[in-house]
N, C-alpha and C. Protein backbone atom coordinates (compact mmCIF):
# COMPACT_ATOMS: atom_id res chain seq x y z
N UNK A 1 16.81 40.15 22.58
CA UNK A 1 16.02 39.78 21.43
C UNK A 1 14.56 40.13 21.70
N UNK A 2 14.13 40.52 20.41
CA UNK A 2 12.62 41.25 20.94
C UNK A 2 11.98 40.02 20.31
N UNK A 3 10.78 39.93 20.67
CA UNK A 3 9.51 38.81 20.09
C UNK A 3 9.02 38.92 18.83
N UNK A 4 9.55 39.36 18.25
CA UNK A 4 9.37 39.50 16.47
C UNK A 4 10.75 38.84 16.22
N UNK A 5 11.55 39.05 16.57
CA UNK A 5 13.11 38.38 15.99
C UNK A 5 13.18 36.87 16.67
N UNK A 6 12.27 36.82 18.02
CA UNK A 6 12.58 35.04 18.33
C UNK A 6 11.23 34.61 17.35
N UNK A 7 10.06 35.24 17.03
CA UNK A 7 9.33 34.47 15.87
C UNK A 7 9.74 34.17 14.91
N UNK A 8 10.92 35.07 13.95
CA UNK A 8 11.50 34.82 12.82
C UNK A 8 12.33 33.59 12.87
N UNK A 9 13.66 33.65 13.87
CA UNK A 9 13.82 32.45 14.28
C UNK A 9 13.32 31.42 14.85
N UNK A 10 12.40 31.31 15.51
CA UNK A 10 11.62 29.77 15.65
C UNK A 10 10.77 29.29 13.96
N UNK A 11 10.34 30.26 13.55
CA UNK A 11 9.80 29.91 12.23
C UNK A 11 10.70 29.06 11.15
N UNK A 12 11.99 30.11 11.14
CA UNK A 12 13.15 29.99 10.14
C UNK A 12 13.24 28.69 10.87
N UNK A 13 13.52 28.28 11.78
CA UNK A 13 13.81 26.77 12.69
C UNK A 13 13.18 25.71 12.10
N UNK A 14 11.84 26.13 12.38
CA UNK A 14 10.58 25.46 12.21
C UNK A 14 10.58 24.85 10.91
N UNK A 15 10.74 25.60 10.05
CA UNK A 15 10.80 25.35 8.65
C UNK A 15 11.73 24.78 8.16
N UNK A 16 13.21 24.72 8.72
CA UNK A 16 14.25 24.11 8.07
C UNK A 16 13.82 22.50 8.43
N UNK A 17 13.63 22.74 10.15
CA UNK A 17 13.26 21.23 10.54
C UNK A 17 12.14 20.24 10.04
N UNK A 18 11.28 20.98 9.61
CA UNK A 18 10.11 20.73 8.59
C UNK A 18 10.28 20.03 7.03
N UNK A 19 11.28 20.88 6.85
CA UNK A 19 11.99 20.71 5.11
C UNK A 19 12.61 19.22 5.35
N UNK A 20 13.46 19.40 6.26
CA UNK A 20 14.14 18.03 6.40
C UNK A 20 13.51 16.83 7.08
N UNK A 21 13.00 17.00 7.77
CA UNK A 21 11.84 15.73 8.19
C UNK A 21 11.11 15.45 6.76
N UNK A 22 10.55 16.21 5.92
CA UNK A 22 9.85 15.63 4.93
C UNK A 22 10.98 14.98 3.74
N UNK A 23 12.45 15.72 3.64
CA UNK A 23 13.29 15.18 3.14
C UNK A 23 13.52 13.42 2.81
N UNK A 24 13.52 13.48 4.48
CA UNK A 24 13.60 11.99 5.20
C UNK A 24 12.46 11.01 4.87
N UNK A 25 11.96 11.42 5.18
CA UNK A 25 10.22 10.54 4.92
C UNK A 25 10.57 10.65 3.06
N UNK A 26 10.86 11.05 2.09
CA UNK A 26 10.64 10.96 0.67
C UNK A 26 11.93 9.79 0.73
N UNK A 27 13.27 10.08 1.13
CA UNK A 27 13.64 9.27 0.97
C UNK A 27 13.75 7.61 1.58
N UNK A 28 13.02 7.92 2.33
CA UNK A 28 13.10 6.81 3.18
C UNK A 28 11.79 5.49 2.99
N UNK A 29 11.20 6.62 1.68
CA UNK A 29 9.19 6.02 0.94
C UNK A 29 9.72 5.13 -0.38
N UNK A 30 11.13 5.73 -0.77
CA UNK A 30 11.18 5.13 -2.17
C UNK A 30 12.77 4.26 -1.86
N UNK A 31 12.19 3.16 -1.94
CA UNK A 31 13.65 2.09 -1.54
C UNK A 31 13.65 1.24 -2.92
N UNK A 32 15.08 1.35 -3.62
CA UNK A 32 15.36 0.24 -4.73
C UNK A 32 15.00 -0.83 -5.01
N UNK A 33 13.52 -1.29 -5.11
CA UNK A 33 13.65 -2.74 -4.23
C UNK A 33 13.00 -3.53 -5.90
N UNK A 34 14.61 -4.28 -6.52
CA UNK A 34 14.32 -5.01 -7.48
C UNK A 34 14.43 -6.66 -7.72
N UNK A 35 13.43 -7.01 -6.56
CA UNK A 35 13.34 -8.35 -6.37
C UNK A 35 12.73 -8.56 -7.55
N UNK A 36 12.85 -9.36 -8.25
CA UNK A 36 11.99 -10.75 -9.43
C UNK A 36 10.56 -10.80 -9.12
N UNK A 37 9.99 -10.69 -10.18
CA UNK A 37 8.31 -10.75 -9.75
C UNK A 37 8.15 -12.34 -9.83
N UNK A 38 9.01 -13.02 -10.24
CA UNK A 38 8.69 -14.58 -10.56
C UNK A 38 10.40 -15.08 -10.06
N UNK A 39 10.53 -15.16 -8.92
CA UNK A 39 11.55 -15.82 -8.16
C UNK A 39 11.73 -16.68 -8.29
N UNK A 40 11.37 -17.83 -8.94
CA UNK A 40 11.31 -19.15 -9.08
C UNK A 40 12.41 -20.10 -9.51
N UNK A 41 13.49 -20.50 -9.60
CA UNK A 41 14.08 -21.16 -10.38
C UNK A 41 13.94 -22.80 -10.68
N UNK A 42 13.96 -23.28 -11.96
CA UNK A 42 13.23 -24.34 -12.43
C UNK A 42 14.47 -25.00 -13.31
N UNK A 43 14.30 -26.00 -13.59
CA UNK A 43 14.89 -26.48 -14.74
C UNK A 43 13.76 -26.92 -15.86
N UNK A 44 14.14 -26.54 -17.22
CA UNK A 44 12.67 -26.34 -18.25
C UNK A 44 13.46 -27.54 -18.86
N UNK A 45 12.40 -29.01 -19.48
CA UNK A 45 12.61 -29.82 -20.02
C UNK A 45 11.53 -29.47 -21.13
N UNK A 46 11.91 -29.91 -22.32
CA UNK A 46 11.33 -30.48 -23.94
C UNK A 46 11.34 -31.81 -24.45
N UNK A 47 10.13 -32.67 -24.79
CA UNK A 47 10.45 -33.55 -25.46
C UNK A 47 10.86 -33.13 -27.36
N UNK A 48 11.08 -34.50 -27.37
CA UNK A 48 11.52 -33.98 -28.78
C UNK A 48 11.22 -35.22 -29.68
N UNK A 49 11.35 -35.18 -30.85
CA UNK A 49 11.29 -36.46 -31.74
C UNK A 49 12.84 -36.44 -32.15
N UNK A 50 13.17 -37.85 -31.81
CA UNK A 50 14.71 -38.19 -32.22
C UNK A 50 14.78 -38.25 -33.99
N UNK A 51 13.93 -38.85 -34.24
CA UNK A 51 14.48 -38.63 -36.20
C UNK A 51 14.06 -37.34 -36.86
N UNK A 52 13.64 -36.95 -36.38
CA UNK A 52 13.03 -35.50 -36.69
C UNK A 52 13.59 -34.45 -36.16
N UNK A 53 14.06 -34.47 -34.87
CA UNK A 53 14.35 -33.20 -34.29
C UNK A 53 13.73 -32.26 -33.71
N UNK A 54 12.65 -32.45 -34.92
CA UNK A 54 11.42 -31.37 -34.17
C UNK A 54 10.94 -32.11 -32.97
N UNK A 55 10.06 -30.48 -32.35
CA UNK A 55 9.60 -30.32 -30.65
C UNK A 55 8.46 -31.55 -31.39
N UNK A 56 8.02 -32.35 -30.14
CA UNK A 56 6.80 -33.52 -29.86
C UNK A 56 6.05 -33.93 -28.81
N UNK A 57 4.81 -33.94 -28.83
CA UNK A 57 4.39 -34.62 -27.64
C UNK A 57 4.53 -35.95 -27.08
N UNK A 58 4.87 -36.00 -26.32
CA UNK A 58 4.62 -37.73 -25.63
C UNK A 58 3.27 -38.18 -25.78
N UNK A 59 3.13 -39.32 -26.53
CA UNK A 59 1.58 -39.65 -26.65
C UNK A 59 1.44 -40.62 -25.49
N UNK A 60 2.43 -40.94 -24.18
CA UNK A 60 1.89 -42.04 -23.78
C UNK A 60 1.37 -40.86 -21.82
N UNK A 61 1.18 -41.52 -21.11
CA UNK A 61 0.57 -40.78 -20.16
C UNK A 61 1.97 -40.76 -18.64
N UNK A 62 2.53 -39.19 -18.55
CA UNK A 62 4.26 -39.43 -18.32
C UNK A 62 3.59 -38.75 -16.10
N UNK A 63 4.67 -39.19 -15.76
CA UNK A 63 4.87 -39.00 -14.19
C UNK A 63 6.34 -38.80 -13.95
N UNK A 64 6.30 -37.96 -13.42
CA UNK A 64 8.00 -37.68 -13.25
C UNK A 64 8.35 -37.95 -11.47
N UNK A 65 9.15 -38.38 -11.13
CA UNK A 65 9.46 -38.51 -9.62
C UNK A 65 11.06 -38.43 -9.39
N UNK A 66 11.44 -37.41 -8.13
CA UNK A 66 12.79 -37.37 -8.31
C UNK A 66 12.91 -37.60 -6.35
N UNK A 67 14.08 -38.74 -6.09
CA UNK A 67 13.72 -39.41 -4.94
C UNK A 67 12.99 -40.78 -4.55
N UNK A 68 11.94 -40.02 -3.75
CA UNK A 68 10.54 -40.89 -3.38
C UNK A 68 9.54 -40.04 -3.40
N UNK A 69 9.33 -38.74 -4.48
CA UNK A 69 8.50 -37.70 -4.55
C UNK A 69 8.27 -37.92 -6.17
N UNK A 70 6.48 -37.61 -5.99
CA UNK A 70 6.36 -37.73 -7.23
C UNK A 70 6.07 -36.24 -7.47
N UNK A 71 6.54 -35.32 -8.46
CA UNK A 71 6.04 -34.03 -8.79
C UNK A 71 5.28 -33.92 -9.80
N UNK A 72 5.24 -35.05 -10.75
CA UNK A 72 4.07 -34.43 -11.60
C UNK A 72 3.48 -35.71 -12.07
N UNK A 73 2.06 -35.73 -11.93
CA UNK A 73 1.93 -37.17 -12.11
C UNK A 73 0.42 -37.05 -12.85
N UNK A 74 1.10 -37.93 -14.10
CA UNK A 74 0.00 -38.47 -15.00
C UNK A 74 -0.41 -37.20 -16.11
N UNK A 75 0.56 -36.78 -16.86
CA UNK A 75 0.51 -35.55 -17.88
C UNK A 75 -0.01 -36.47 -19.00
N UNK A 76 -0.89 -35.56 -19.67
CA UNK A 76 -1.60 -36.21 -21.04
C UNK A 76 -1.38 -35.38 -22.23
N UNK A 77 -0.45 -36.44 -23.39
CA UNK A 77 -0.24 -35.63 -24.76
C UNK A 77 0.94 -34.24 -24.28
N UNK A 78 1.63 -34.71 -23.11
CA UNK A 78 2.77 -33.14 -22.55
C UNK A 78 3.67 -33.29 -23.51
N UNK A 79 4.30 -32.06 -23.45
CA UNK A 79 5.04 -31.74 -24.91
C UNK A 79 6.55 -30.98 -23.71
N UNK A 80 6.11 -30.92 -22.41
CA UNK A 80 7.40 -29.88 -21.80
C UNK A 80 6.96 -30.47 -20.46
N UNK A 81 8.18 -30.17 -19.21
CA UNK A 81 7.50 -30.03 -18.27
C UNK A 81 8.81 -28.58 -16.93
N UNK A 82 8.51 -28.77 -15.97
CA UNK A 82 9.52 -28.12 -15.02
C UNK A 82 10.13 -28.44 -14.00
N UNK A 83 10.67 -28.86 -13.62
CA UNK A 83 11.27 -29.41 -12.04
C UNK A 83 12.10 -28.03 -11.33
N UNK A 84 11.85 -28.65 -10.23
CA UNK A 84 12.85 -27.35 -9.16
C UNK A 84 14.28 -28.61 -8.86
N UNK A 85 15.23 -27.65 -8.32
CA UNK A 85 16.50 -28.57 -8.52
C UNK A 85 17.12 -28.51 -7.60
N UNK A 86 17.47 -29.41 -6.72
CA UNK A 86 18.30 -29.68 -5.75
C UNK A 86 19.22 -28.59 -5.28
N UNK A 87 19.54 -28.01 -4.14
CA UNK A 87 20.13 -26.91 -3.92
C UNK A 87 21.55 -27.59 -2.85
N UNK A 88 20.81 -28.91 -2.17
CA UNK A 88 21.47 -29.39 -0.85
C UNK A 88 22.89 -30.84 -1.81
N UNK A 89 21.99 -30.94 -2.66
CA UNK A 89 23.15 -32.15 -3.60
C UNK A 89 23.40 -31.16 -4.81
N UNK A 90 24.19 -32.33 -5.47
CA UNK A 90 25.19 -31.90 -6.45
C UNK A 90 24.58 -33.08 -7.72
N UNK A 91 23.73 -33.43 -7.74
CA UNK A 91 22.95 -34.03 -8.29
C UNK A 91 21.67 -34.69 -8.27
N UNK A 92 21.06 -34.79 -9.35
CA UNK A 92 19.45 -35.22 -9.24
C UNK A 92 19.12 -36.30 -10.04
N UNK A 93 18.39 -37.00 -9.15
CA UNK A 93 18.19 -38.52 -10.24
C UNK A 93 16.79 -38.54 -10.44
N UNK A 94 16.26 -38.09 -11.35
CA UNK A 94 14.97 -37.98 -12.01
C UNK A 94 13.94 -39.40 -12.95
N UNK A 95 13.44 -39.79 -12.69
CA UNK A 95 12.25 -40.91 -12.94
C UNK A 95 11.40 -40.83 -13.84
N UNK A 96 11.42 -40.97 -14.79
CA UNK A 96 9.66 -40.66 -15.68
C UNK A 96 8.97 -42.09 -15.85
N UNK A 97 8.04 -42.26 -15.66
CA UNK A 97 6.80 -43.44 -15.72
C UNK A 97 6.32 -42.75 -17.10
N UNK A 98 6.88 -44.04 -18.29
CA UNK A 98 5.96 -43.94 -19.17
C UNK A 98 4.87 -45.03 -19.34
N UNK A 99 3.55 -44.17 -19.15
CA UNK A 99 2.47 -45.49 -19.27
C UNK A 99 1.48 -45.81 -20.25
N UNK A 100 1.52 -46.45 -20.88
CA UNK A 100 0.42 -46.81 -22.10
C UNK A 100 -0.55 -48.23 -22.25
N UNK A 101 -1.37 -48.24 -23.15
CA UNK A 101 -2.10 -49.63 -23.22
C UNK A 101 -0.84 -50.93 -23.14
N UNK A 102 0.28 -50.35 -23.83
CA UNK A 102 0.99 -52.02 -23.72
C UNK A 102 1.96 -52.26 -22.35
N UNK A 103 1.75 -50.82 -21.56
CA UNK A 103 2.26 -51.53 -20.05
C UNK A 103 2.79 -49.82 -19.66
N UNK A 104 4.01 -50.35 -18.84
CA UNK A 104 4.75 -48.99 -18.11
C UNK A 104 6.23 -49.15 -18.76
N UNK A 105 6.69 -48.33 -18.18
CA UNK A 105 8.44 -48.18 -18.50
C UNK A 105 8.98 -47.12 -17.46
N UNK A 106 9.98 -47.22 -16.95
CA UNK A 106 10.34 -46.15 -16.02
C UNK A 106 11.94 -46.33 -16.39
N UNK A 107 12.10 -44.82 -16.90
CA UNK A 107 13.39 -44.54 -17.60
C UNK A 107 13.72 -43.29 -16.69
N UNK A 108 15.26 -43.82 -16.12
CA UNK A 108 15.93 -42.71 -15.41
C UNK A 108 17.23 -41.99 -15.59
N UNK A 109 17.45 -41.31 -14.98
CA UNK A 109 18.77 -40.18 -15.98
C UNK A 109 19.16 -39.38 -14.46
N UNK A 110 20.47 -39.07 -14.27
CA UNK A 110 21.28 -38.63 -13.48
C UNK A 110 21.63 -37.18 -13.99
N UNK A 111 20.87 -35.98 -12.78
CA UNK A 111 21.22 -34.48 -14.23
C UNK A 111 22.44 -34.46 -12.42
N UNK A 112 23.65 -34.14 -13.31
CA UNK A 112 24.47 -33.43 -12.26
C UNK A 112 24.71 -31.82 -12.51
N UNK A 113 24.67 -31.25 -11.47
CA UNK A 113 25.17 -29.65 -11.30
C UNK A 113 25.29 -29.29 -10.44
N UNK A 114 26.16 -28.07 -10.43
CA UNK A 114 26.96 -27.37 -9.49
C UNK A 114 25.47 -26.06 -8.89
N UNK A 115 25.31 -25.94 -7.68
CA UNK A 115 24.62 -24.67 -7.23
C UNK A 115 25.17 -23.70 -6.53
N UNK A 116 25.04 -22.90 -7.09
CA UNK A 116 25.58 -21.08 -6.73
C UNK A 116 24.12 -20.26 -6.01
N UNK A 117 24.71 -19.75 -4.78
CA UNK A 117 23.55 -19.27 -4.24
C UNK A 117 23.70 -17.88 -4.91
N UNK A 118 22.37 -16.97 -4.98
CA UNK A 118 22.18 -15.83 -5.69
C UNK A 118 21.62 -14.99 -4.26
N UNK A 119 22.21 -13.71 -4.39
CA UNK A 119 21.94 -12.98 -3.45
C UNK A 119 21.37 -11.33 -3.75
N UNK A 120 19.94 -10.65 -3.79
CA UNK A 120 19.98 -9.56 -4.52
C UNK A 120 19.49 -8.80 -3.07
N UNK A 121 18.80 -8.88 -2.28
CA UNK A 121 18.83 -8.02 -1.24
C UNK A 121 18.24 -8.72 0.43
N UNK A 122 17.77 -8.13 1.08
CA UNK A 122 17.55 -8.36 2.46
C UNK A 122 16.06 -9.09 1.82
N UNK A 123 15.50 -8.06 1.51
CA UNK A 123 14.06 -8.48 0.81
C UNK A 123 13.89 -9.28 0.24
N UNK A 124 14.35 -9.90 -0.80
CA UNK A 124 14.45 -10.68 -1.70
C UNK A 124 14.79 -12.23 -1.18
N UNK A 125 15.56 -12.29 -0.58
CA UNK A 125 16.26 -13.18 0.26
C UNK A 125 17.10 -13.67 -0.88
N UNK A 126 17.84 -15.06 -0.44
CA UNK A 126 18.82 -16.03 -1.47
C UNK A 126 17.69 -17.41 -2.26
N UNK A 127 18.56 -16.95 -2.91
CA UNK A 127 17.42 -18.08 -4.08
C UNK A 127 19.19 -18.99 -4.76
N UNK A 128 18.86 -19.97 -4.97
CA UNK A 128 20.03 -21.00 -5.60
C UNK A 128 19.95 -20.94 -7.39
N UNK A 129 20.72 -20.66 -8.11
CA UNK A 129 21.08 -20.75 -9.37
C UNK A 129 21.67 -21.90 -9.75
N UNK A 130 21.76 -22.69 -10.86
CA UNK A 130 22.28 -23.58 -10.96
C UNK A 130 22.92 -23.65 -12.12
N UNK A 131 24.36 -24.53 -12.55
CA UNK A 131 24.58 -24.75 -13.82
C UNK A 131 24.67 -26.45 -14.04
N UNK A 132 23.82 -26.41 -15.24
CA UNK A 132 24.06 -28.57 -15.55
C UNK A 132 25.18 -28.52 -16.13
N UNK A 133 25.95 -29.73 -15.41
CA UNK A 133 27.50 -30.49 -15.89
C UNK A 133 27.19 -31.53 -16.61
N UNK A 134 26.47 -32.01 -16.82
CA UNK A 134 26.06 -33.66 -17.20
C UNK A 134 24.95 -33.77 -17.09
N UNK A 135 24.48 -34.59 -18.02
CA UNK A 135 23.12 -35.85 -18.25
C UNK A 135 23.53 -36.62 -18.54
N UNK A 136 23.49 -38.48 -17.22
CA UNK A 136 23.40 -39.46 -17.54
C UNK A 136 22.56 -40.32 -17.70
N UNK A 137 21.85 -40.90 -18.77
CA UNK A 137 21.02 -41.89 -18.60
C UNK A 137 21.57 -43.22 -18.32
N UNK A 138 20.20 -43.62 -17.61
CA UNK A 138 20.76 -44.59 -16.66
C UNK A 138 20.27 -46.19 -17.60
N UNK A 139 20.97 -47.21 -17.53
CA UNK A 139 20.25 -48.74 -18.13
C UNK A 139 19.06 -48.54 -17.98
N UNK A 140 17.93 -49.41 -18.59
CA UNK A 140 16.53 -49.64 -18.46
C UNK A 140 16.55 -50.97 -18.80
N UNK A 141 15.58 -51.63 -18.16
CA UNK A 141 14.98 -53.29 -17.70
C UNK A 141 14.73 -53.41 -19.13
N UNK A 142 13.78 -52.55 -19.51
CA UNK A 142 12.57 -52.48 -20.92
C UNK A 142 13.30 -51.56 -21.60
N UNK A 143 12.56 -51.58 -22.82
CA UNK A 143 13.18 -50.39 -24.20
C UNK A 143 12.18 -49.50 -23.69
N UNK A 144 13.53 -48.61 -23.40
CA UNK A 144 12.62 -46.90 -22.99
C UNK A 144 12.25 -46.30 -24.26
N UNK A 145 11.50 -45.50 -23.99
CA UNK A 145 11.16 -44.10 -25.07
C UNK A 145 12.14 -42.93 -25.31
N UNK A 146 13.15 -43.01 -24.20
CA UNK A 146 13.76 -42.13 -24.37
C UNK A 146 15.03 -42.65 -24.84
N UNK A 147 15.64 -41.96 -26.16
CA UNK A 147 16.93 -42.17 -26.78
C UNK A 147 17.79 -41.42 -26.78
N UNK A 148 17.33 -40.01 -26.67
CA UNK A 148 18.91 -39.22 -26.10
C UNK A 148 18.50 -38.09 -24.82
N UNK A 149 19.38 -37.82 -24.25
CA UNK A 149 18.75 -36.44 -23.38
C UNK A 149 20.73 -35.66 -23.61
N UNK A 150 19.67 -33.99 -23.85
CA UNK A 150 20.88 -33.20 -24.18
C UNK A 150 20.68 -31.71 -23.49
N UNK A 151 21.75 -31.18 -23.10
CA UNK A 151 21.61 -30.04 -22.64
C UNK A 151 21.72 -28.99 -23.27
N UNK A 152 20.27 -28.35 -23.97
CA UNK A 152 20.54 -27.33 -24.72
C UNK A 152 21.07 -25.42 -24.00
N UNK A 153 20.73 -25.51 -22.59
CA UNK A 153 21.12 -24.21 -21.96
C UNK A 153 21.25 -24.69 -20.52
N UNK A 154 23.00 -24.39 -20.40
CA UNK A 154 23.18 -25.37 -18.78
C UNK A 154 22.87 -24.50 -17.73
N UNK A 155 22.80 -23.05 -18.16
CA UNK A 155 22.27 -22.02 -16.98
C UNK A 155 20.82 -22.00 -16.29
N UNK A 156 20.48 -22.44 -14.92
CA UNK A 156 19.62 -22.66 -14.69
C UNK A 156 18.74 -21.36 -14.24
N UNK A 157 18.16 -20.64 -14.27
CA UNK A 157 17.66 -19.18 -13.30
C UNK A 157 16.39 -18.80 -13.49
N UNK A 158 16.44 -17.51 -13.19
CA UNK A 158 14.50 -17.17 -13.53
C UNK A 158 14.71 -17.04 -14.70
N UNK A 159 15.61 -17.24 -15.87
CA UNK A 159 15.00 -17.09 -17.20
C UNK A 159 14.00 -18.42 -17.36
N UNK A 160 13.04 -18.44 -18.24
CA UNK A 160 12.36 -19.68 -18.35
C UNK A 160 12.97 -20.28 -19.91
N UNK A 161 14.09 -20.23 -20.13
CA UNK A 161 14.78 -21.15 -21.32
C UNK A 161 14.69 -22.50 -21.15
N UNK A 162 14.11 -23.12 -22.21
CA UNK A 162 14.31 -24.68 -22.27
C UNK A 162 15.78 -25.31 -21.77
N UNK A 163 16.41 -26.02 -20.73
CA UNK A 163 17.47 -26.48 -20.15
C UNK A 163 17.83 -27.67 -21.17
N UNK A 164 16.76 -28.65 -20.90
CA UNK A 164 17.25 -30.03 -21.25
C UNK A 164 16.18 -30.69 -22.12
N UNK A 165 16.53 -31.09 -23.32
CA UNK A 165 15.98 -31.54 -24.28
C UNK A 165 16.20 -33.24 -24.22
N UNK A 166 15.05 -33.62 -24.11
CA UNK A 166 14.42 -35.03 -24.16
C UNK A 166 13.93 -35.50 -25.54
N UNK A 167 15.14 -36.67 -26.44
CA UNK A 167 14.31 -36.85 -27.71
C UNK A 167 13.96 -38.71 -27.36
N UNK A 168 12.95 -38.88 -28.31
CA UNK A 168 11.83 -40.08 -27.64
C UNK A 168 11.70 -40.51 -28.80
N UNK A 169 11.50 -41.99 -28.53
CA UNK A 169 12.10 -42.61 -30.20
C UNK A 169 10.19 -42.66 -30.64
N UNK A 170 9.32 -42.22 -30.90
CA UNK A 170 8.34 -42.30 -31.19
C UNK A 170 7.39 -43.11 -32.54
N UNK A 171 6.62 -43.47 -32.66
CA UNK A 171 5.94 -44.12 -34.19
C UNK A 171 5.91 -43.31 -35.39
């Protein structure tokens, strides 16, 4: 082989190995990666007016606690709120403090559901989905505000759909 024919071949070499190294690197720059920009899963509550139907605000000043945790405490004139949902039980016993000039009330309700873990990649990691089986409300000491609770969408996920509708016997 003369030195013009091993240049052609180291070049021709050169270049294939070239082609394909950059091959690699393009594919290896653009990875599928369709994690959720808002990973979150929640359960979306609504109050409501019971003789009416229509959406309402709570006029009195609400705290929600599920456990010995309070998550949202002291909402003014709230009309909605969000909770995250148990992944380790199979149910959640949720608390609202309603408080006004003529005192408190603490009205509680049993949401049961089943959790399905969701799995979309390495990246992404597992996030828990949930579906509601039930809403029980529980006795109250005092006349609660709340008169019915209903499950308008039992699928729990990153959609942000209203779950559970809260109607409140209001003035």
């Amino acid at each position: 082989m003369n030195i013009i024919s091993r240049m052609k071949y180291r070049i021709r070499h050169s270049f294939v190995l070239l082609v394909s190294l950059a091959g690699l690197f393009f594919m290896s720059s653009c990875s599928n990666n369709d994690c959720p920009l808002s990973n979150i899963v929640r359960c979306y509550y609504r109050f409501y007016h019971s003789e009416t139907g229509q959406p309402a605000s709570c006029p009195d000043t609400v705290s929600v606690c599920i456990h010995d945790s309070i998550l949202l405490n002291k909402i003014v004139n709230g009309n909605s709120f969000n909770l995250p949902m148990s992944y380790s039980e199979e149910e959640d016993t949720i608390h609202i403090l309603f408080e006004n000039s003529a005192g408190r009330t603490i009205s509680s309700f049993i949401l049961s559901h089943s959790n399905i873990p969701h799995y979309e990649s390495l990246e992404c990691g597992t996030s828990f989905f949930h579906k509601i089986l039930g809403v029980t409300l529980l006795p109250c000491s005092t006349p609660s505000p709340i008169d019915s609770i209903v499950i308008s969408q039992p699928d729990v996920n990153y959609n942000k759909n209203e779950n559970i509708r809260i109607y409140l016997s209001l003035p």
